[in-house]
Protein backbone atom coordinates (compact mmCIF):
# COMPACT_ATOMS: atom_id res chain seq x y z
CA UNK A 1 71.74 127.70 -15.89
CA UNK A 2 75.33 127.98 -14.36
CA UNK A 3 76.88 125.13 -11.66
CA UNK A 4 80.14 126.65 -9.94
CA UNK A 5 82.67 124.79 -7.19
CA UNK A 6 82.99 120.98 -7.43
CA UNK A 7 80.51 120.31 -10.23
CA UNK A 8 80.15 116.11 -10.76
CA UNK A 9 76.86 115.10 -12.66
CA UNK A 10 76.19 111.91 -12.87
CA UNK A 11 74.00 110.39 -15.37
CA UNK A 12 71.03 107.26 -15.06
CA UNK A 13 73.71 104.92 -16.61
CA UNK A 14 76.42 105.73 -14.25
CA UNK A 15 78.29 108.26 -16.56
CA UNK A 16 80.06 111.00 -14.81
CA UNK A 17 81.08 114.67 -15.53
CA UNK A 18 83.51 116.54 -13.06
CA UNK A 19 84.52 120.23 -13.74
CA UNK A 20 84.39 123.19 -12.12
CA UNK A 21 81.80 125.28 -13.93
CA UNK A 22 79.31 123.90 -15.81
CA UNK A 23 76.45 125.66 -18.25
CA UNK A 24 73.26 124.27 -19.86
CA UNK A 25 72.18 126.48 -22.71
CA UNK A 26 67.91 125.18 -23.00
CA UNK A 27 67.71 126.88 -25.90
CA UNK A 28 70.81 125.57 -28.12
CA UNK A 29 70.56 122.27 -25.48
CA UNK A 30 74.27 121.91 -25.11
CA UNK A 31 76.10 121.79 -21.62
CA UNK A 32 79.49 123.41 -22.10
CA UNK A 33 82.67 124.79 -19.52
CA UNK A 34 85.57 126.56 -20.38
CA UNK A 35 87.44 124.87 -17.21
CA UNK A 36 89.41 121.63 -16.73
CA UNK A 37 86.95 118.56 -16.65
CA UNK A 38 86.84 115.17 -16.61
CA UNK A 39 83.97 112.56 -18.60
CA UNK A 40 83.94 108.69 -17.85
CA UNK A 41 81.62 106.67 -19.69
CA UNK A 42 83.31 103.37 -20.26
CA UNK A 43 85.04 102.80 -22.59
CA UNK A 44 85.30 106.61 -22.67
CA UNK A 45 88.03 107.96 -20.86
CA UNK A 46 88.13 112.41 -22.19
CA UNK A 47 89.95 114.45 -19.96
CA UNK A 48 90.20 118.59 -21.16
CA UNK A 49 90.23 122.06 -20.67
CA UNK A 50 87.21 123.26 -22.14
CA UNK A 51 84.04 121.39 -24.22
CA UNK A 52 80.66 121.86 -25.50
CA UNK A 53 78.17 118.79 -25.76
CA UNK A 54 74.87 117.56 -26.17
CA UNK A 55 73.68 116.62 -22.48
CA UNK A 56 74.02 112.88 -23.45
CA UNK A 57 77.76 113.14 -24.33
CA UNK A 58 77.49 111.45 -27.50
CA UNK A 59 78.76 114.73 -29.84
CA UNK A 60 81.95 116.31 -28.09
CA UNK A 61 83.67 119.63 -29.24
CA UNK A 62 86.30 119.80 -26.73
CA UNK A 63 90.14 121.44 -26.55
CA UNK A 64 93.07 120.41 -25.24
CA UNK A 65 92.08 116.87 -25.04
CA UNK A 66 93.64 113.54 -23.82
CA UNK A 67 91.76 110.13 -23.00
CA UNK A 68 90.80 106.94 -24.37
CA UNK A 69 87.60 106.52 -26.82
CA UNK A 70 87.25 102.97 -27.12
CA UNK A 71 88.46 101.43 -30.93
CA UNK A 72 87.85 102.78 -34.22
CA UNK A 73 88.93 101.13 -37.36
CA UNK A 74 90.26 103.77 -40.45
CA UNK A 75 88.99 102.29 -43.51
CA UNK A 76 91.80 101.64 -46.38
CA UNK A 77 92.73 104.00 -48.75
């Protein structure tokens, strides 16, 4: 399934997605654009040109990316 123009989905939990194409592969389940987008999920701030992604969000292959992702800590080496 392909989305074209002003694409925003919006999830249950208030999550959005804005780009301007937007693909859902059922078979591999992964929503994906090669286009600009935009994902807010507090604390999750990912702004791109292009991703791939399970329809949750939670695993993110994207390019070209900018944003905030909440804290990490790096463990000590």
């Amino acid at each position: 399934m392909e989305a074209r123009g002003n694409v925003v989905v919006v999830r249950t939990d208030g999550a959005t997605l804005r780009t301007e194409v937007l693909r859902y592969s059922q078979v591999k389940n992964q929503v994906s654009s090669d286009k600009p987008f935009v994902f807010d999920d507090p604390p999750r701030h990912i702004i791109g040109e292009g991703f791939t992604s399970d329809p949750d969000f939670k695993v993110v292959t994207a390019t070209h990316i900018s944003g905030q992702g909440g804290k990490f800590t790096l463990p000590n080496q």
